[in-house]
C-alpha atoms as a PDB file:
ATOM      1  CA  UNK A   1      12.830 170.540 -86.572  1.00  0.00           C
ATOM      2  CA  UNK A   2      11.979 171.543 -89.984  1.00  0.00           C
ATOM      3  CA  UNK A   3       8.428 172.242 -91.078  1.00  0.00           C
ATOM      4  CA  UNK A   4       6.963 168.714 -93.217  1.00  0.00           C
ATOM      5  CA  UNK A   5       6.550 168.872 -96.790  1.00  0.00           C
ATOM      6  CA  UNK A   6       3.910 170.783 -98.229  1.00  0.00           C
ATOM      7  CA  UNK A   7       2.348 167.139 -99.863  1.00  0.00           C
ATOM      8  CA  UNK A   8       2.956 165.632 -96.105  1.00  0.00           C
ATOM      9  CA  UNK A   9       0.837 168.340 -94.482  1.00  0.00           C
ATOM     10  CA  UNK A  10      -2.405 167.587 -93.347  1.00  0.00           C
ATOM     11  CA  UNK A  11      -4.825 170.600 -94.111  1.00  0.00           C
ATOM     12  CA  UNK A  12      -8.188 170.538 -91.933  1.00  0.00           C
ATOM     13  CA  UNK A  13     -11.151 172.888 -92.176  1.00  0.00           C
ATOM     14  CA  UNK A  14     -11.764 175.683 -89.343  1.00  0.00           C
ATOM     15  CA  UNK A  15     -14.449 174.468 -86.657  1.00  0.00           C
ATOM     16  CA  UNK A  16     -17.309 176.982 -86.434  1.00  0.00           C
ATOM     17  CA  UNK A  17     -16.391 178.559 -83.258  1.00  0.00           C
ATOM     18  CA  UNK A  18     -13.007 179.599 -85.645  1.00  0.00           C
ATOM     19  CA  UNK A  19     -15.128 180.662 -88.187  1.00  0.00           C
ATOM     20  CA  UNK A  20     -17.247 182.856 -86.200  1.00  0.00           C
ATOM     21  CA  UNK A  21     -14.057 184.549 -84.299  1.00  0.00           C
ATOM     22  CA  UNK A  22     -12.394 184.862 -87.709  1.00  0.00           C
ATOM     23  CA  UNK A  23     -15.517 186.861 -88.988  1.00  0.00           C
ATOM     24  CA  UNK A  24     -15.624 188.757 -85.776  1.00  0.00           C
ATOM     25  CA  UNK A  25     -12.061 189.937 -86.194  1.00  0.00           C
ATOM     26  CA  UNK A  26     -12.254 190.507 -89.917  1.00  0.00           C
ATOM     27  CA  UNK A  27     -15.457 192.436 -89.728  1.00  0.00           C
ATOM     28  CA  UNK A  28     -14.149 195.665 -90.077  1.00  0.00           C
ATOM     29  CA  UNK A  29     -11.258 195.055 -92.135  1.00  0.00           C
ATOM     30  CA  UNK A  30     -10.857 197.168 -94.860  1.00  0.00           C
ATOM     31  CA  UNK A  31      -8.152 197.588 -97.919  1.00  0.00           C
ATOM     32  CA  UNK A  32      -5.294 199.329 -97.749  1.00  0.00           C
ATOM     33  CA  UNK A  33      -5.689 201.424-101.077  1.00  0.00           C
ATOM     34  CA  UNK A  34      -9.235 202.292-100.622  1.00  0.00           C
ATOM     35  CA  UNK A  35     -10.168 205.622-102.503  1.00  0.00           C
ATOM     36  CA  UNK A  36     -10.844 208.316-100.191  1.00  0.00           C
ATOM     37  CA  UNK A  37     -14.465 209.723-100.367  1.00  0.00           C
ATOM     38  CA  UNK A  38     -15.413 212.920-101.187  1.00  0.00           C
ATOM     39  CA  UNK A  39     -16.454 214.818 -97.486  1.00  0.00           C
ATOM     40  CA  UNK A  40     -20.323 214.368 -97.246  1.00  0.00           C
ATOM     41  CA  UNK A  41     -22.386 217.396 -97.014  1.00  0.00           C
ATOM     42  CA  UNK A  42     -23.404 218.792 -93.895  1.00  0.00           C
ATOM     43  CA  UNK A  43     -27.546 219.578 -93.301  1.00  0.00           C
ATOM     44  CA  UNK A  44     -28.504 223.041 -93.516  1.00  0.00           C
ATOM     45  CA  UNK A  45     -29.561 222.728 -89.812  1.00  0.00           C
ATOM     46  CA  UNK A  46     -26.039 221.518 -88.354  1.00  0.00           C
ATOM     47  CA  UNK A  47     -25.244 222.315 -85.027  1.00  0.00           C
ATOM     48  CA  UNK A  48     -22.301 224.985 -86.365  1.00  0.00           C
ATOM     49  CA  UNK A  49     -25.379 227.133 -88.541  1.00  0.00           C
ATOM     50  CA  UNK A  50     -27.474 227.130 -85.106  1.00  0.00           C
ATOM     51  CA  UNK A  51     -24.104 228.855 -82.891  1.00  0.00           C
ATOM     52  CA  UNK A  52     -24.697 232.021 -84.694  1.00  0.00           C
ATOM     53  CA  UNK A  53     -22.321 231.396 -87.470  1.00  0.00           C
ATOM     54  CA  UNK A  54     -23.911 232.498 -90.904  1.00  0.00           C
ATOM     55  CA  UNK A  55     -25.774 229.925 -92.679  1.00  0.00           C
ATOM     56  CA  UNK A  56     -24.189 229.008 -95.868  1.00  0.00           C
ATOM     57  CA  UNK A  57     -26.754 227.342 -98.502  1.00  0.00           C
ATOM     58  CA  UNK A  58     -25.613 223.774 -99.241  1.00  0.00           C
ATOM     59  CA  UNK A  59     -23.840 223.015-102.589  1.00  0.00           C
ATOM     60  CA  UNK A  60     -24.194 219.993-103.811  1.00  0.00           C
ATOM     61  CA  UNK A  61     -21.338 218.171-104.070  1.00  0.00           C
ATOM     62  CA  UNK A  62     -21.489 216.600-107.620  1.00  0.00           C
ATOM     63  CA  UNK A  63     -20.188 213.077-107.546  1.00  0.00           C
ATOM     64  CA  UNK A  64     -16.429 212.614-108.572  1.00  0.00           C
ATOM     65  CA  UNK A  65     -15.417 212.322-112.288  1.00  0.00           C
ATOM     66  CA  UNK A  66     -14.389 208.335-112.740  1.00  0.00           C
ATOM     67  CA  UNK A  67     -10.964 207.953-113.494  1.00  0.00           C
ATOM     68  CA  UNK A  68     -10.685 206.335-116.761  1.00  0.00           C
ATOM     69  CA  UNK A  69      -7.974 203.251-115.442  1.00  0.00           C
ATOM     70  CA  UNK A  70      -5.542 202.596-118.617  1.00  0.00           C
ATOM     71  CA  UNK A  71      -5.482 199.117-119.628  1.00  0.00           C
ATOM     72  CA  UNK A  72      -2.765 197.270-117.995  1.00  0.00           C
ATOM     73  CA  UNK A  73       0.483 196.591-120.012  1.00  0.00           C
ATOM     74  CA  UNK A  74       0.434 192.851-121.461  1.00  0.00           C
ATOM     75  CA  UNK A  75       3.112 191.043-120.480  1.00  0.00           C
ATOM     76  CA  UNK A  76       6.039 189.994-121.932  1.00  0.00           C
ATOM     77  CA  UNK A  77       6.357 187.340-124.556  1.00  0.00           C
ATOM     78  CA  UNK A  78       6.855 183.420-122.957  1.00  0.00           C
ATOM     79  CA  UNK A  79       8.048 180.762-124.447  1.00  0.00           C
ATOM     80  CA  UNK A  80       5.185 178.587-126.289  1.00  0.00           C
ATOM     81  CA  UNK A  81       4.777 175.682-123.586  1.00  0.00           C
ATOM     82  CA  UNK A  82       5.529 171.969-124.289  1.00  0.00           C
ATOM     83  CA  UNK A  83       2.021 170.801-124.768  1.00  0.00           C
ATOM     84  CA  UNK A  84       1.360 173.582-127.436  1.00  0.00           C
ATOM     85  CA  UNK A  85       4.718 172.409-129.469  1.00  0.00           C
ATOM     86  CA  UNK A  86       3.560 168.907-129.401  1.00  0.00           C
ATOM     87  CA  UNK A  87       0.179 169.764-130.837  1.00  0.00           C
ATOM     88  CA  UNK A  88       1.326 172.591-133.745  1.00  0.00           C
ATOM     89  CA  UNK A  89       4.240 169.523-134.705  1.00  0.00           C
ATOM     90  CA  UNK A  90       1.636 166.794-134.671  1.00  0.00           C
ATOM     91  CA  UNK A  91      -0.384 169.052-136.859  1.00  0.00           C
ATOM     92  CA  UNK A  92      -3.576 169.085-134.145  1.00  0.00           C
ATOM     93  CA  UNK A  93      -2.689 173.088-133.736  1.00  0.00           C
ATOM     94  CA  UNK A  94      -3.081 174.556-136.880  1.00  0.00           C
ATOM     95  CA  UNK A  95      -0.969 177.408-138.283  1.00  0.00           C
ATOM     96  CA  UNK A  96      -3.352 179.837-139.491  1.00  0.00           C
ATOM     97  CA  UNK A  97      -0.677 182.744-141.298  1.00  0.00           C
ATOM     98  CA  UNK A  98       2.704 182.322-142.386  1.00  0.00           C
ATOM     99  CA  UNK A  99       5.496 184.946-143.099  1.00  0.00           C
ATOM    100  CA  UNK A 100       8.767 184.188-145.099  1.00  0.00           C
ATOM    101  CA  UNK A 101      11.719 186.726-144.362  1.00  0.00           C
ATOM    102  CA  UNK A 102      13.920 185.471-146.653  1.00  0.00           C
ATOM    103  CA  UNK A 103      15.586 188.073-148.849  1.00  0.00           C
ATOM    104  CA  UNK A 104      14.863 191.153-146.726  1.00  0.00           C
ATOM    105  CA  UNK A 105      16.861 193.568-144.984  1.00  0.00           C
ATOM    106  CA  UNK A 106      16.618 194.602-141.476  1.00  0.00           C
ATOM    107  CA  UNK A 107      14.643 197.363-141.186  1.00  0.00           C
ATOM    108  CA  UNK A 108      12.296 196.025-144.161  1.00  0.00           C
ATOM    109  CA  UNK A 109      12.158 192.065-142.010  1.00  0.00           C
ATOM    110  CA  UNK A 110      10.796 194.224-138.822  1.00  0.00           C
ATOM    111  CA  UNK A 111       8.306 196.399-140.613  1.00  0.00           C
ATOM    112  CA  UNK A 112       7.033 193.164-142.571  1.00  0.00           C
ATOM    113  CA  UNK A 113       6.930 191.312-139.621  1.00  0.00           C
ATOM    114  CA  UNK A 114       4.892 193.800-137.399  1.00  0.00           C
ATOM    115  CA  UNK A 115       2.389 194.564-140.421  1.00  0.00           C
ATOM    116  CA  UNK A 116       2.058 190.914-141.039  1.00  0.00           C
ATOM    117  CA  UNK A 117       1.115 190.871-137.264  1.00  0.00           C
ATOM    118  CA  UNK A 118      -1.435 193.168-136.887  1.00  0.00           C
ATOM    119  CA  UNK A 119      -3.528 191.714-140.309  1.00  0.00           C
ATOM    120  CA  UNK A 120      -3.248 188.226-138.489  1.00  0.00           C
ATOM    121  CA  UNK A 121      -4.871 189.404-135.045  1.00  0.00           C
ATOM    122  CA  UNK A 122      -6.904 191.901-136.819  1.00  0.00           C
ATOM    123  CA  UNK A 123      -8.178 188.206-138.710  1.00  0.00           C
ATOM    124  CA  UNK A 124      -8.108 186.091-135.800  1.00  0.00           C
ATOM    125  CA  UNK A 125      -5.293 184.482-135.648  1.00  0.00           C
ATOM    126  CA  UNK A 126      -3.704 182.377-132.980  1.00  0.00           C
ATOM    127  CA  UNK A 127      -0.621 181.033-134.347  1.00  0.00           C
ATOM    128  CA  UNK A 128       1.622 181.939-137.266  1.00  0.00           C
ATOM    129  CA  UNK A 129       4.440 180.546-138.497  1.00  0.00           C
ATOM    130  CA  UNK A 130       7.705 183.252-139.088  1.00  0.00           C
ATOM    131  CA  UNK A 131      10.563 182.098-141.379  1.00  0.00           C
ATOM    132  CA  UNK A 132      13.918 183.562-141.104  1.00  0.00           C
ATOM    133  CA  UNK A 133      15.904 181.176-142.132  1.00  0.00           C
ATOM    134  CA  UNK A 134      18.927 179.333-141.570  1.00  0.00           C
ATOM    135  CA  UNK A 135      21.742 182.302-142.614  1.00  0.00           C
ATOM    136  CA  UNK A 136      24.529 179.353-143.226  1.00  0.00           C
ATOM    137  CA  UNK A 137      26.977 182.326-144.139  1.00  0.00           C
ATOM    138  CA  UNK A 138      28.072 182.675-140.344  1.00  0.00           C
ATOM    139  CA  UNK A 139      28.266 180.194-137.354  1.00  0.00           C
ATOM    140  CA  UNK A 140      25.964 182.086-135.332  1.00  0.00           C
ATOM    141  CA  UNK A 141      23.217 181.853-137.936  1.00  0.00           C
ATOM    142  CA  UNK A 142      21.793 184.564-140.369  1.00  0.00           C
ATOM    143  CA  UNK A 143      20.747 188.018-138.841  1.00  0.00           C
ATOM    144  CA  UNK A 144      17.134 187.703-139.008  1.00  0.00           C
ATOM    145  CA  UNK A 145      17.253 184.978-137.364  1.00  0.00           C
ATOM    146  CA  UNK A 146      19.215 186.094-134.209  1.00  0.00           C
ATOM    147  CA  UNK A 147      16.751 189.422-134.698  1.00  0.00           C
ATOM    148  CA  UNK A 148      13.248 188.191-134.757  1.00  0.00           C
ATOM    149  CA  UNK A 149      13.192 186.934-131.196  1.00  0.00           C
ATOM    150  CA  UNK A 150      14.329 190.768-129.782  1.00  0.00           C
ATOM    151  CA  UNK A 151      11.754 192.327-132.287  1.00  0.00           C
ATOM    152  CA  UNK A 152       9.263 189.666-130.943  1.00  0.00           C
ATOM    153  CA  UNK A 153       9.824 190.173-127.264  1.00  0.00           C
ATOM    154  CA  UNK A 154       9.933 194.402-127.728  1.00  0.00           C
ATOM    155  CA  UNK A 155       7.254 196.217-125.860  1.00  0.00           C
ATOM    156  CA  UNK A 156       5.634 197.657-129.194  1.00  0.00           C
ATOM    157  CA  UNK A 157       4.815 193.910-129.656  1.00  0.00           C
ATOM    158  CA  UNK A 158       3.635 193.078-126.498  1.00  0.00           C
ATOM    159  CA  UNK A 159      -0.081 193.361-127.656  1.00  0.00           C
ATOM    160  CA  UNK A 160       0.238 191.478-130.260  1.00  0.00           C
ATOM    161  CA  UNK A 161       2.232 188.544-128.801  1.00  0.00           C
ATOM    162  CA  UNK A 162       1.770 185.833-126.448  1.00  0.00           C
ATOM    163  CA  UNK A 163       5.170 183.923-126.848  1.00  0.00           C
ATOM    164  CA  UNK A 164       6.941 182.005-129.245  1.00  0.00           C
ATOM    165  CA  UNK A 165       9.649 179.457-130.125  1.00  0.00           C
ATOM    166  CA  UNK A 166      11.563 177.706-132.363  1.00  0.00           C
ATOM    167  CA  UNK A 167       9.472 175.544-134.775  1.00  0.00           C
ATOM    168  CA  UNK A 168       9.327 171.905-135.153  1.00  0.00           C
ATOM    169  CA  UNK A 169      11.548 170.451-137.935  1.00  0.00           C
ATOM    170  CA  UNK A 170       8.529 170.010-140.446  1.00  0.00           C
ATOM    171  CA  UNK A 171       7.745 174.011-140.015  1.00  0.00           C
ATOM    172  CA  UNK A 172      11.207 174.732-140.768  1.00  0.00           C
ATOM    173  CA  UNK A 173      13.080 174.024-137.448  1.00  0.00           C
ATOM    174  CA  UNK A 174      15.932 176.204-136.704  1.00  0.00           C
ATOM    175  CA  UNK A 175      14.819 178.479-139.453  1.00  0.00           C
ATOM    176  CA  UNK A 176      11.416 179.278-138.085  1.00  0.00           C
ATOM    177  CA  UNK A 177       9.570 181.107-135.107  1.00  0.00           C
ATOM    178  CA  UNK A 178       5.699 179.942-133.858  1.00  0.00           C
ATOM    179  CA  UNK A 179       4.351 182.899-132.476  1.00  0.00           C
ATOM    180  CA  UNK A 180       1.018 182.858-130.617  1.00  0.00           C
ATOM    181  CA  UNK A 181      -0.910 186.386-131.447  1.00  0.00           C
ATOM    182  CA  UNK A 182      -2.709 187.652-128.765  1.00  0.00           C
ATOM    183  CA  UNK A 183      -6.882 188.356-129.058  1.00  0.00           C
ATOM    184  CA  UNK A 184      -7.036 191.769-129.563  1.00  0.00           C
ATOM    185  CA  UNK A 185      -8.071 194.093-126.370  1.00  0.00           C
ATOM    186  CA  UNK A 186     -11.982 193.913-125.638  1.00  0.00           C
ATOM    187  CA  UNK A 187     -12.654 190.194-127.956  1.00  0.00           C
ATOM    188  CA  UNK A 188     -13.148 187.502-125.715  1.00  0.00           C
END
């Protein structure tokens, strides 16, 4: 017989006779990755100094260095969720920066774009509004426009990104990326 539905599953709390045995047998639980500790130092009267073996003045045992931990990688661009879509195309999210592609090359678009980036989180900026327009030259759409979403989701833009998506038809639809910058490291 299969196991019920997680909705059709009654949960129940643990008696206190199962709360006491679970703290008994979790008592001396530890982690798995638990840093190893330095060895402690030994007295100067331990039993090995009083066999006859020459004493050996204690060093002290300075404390280890702490490892500086690198910031975890952000992770990668998302899509900008439903409710945030609704909100930026009812105008109740408001676009604070806005960059227009139009008329630039590749290298020049991706540059521009990744500048324009930085001085919008470096000025607080959530959301921005990128414009690549249409390109109605070719049925897959102009370059830029099949471009910005790889140079968006690219690890140099990870910190600087939160996601993004096509913008509602009054932001330029089709033409047009919101992208939702990411609070700079250490702001909260």
């Amino acid at each position: 017989m299969a196991d019920p539905p997680r909705a059709a599953r009654r949960s129940r709390f643990l008696s206190k006779e199962e709360v006491e045995l679970w703290n008994k047998v979790t008592a001396d639980v530890r982690p798995t990755r638990a840093r190893r500790r330095p060895p402690e130092e030994q007295p100067i009267d331990a039993p090995e100094s009083k066999k006859g073996a020459a004493a050996t003045p204690a060093v002290p045992v300075s404390p280890p260095a702490e490892k500086k931990q690198r910031p975890r990688p952000a992770p990668p661009p998302a899509e900008i969720d439903h409710r945030t879509r609704t909100k930026l195309r009812r105008g109740r999210l408001e676009v604070e920066a806005k960059l227009d592609l139009h008329g630039l090359r590749q290298a020049e678009a991706q540059t521009a774009l990744y500048d324009f980036l930085r001085r919008a989180q470096a000025a607080g900026a959530r959301m921005a509004i990128v414009v690549t327009g249409k390109g109605v030259r070719s049925e897959e759409g102009g370059v830029l426009r099949r471009l910005a979403p790889m140079w968006l989701s690219a690890p140099a833009m990870r910190d600087l990104v939160v996601g993004f998506g096509e913008a509602a038809r009054n932001h330029g639809g089709e033409g047009a990326l919101y992208v939702q910058i990411r609070r700079p490291r250490g702001m909260k």
